[in-house]
C-alpha atoms as a PDB file:
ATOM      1  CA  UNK A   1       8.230 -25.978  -8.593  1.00  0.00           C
ATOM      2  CA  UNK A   2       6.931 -22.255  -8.971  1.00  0.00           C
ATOM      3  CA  UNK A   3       5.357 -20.405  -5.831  1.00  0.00           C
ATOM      4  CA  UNK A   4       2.527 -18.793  -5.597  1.00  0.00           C
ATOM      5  CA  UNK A   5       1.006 -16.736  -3.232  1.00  0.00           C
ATOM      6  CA  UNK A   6      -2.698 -16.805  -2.332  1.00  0.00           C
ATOM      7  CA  UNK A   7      -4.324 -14.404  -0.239  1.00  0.00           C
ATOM      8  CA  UNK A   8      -7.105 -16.191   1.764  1.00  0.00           C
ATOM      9  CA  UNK A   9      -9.215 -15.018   4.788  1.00  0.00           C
ATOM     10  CA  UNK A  10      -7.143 -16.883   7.601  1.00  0.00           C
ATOM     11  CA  UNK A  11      -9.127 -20.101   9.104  1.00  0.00           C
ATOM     12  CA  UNK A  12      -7.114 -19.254  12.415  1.00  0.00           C
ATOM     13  CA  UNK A  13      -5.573 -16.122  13.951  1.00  0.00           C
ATOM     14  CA  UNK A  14      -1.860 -15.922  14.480  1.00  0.00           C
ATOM     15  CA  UNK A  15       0.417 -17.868  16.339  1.00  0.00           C
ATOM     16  CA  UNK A  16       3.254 -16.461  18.728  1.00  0.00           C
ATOM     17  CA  UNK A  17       6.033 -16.157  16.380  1.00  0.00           C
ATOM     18  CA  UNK A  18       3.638 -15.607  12.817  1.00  0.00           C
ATOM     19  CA  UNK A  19       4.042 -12.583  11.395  1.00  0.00           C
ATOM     20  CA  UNK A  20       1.770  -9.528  10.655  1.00  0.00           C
ATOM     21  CA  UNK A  21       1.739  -7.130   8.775  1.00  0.00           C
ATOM     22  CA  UNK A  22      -0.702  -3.871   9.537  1.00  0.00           C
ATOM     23  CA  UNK A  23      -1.903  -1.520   6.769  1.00  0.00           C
ATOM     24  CA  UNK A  24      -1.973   0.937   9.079  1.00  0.00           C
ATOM     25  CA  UNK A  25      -2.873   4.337   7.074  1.00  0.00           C
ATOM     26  CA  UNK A  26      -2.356   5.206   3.101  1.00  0.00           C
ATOM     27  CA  UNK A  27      -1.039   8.532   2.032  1.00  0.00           C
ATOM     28  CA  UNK A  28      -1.450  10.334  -1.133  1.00  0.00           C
ATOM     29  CA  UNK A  29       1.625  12.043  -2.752  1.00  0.00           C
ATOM     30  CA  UNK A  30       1.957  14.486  -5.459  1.00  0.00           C
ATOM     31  CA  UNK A  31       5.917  13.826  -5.666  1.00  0.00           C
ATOM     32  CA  UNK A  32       6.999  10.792  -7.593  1.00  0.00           C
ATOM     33  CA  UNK A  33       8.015   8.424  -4.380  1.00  0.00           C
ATOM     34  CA  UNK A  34      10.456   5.584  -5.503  1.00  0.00           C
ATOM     35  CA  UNK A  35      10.229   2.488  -4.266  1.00  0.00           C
ATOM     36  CA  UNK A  36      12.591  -0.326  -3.988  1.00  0.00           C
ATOM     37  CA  UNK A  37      11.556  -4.203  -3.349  1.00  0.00           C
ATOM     38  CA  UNK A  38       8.393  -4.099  -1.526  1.00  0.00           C
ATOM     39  CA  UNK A  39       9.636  -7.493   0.002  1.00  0.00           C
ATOM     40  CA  UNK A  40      13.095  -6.211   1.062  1.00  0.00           C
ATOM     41  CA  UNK A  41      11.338  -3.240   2.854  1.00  0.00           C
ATOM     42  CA  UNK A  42       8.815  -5.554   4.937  1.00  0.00           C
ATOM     43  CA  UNK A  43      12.121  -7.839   5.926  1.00  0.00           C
ATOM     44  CA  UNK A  44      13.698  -4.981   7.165  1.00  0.00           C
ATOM     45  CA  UNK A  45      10.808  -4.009   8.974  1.00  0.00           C
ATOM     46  CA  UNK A  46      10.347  -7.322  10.700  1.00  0.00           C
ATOM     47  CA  UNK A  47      13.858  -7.940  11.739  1.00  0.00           C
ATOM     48  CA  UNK A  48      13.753  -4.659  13.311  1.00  0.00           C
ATOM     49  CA  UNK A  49      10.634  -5.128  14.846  1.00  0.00           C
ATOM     50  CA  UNK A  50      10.009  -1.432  13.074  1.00  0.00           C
ATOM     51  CA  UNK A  51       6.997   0.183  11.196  1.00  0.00           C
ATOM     52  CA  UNK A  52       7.917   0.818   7.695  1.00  0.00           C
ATOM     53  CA  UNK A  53       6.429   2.596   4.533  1.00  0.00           C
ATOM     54  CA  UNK A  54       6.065   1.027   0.978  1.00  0.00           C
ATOM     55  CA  UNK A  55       5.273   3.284  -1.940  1.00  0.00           C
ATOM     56  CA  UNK A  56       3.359   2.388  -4.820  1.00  0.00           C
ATOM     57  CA  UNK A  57       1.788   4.245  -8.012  1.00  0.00           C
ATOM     58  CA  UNK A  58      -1.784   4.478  -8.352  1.00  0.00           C
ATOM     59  CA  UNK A  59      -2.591   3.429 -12.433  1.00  0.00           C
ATOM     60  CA  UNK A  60      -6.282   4.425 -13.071  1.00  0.00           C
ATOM     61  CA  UNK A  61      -7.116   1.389 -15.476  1.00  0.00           C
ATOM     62  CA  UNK A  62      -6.135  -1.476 -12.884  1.00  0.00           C
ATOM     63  CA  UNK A  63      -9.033  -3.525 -13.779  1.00  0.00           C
ATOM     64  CA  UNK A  64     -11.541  -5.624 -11.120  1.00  0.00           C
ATOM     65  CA  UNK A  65      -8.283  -6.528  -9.334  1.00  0.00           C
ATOM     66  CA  UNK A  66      -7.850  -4.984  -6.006  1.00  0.00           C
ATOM     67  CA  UNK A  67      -4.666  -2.558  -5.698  1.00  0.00           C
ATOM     68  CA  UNK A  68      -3.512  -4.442  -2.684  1.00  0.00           C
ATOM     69  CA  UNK A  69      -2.975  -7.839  -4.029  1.00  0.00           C
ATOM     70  CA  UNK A  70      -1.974  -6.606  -7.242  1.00  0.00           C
ATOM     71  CA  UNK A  71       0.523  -4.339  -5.333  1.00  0.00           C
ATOM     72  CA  UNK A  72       1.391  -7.578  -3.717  1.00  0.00           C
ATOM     73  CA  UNK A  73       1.805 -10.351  -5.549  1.00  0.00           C
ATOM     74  CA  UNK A  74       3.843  -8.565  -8.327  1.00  0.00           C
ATOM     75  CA  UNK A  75       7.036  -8.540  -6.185  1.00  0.00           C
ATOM     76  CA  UNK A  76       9.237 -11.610  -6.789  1.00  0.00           C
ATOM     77  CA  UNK A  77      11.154 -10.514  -3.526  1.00  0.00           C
ATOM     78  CA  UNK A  78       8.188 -10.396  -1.450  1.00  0.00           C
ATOM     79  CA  UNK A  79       6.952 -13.569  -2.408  1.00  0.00           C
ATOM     80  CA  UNK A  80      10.458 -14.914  -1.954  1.00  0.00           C
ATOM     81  CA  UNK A  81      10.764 -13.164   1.493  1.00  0.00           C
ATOM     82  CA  UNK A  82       7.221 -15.000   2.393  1.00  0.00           C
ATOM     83  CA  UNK A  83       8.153 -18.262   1.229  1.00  0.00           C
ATOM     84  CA  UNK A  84      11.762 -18.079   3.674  1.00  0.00           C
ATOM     85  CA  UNK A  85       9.159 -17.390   6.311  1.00  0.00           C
ATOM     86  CA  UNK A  86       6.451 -20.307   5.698  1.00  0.00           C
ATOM     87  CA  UNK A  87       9.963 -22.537   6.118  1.00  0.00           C
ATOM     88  CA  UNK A  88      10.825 -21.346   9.161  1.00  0.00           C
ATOM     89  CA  UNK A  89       7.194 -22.381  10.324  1.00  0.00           C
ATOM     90  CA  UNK A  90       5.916 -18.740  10.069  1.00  0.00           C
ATOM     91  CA  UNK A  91       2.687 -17.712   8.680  1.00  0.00           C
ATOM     92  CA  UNK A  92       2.480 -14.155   7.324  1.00  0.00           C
ATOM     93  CA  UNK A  93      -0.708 -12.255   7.933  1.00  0.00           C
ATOM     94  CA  UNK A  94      -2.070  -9.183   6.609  1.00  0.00           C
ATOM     95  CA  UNK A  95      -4.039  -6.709   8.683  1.00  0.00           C
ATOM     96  CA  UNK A  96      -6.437  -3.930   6.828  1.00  0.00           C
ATOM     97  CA  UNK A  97      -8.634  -2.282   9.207  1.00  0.00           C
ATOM     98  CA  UNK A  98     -12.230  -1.576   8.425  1.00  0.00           C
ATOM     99  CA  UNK A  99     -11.248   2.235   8.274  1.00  0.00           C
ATOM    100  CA  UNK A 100      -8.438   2.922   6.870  1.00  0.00           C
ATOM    101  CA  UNK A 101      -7.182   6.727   7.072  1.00  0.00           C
ATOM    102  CA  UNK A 102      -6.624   8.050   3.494  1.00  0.00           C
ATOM    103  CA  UNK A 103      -4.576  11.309   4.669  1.00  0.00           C
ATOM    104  CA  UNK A 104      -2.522  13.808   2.594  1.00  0.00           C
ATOM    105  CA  UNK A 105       0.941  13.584   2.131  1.00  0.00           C
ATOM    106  CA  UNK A 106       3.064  16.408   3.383  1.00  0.00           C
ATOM    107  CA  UNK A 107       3.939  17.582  -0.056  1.00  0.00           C
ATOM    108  CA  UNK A 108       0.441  17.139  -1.162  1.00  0.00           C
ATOM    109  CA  UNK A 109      -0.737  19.627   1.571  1.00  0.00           C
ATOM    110  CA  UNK A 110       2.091  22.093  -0.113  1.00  0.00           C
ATOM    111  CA  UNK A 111       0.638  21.959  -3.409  1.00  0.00           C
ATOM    112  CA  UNK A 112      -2.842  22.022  -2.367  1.00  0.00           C
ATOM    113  CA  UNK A 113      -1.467  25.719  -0.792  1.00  0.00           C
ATOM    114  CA  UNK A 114       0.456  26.657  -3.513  1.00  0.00           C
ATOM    115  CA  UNK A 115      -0.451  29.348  -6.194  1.00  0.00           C
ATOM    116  CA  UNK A 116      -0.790  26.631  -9.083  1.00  0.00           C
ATOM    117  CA  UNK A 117      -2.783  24.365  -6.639  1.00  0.00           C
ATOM    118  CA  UNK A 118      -4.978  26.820  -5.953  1.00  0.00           C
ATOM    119  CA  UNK A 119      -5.932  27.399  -9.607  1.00  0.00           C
ATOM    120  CA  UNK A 120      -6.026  23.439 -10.175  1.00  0.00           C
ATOM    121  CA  UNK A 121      -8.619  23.769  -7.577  1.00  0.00           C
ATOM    122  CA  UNK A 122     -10.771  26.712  -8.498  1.00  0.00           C
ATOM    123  CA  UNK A 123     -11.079  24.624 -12.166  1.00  0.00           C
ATOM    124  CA  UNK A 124     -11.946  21.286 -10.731  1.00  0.00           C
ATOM    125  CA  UNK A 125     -14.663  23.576  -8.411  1.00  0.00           C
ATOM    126  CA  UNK A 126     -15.869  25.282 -12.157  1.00  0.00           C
ATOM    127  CA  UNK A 127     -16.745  22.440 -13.939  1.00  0.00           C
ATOM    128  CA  UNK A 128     -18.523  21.060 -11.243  1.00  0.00           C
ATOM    129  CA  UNK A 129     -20.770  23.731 -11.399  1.00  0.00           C
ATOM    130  CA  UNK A 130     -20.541  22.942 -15.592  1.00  0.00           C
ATOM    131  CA  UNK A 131     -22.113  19.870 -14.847  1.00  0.00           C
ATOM    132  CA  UNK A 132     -24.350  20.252 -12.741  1.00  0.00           C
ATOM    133  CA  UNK A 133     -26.456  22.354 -15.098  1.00  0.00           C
END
């Protein structure tokens, strides 16, 4: 039998012992971040009882489907990781809040300072101005 995983509003809040996991910010990167199993990385993280970071591409034509579940449900080690979970009586829940901080990765900010960033800049500002006329 294959698994699937739904995301649903929750009828309940957690229980001790369910897990959750917090979107807590998203950064945006200019330097190609590779990522291993998004699954593997959120196991770690619980077993440590740790924050950790999963990196994912942006792809401009990603349809009406919403980058989170599609970032989601993708990973056949996440959903595998989820389903060990649900066994062991554990719900997994999945915690966006309202406002979430979009903020600048650290090599983003060094690019937007940079000579060539600068120019990259100065054009997006020009043809603004283009089309506003």
């Amino acid at each position: 039998m294959e698994y699937k995983l739904e995301i649903n509003k929750p009828k309940s809040g957690p229980n001790k012992g369910d897990i959750i996991l917090s979107i807590t910010d998203i950064q945006l990167h200019t330097a190609k971040k590779r990522q291993g199993s998004i699954g593997k990385t959120i196991k770690q993280s619980v077993e440590k009882n740790q924050p950790g970071r999963i990196y994912s591409n942006i792809e401009e034509k990603q349809g009406n489907e919403p980058t989170l579940e599609s970032l989601l449900l993708k990973d056949p080690e996440l959903i595998e990781t989820i389903r060990g979970y649900n066994e062991q009586g554990k719900r997994v829940f999945i915690k966006v809040l309202k406002d979430v901080p979009l903020l600048t990765g650290k090599d983003t900010n060094e690019f937007v300072k940079s000579k060539r960033g600068k120019r990259i800049i100065r054009g997006l500002a020009k043809n603004k101005e283009g089309d506003k006329i």
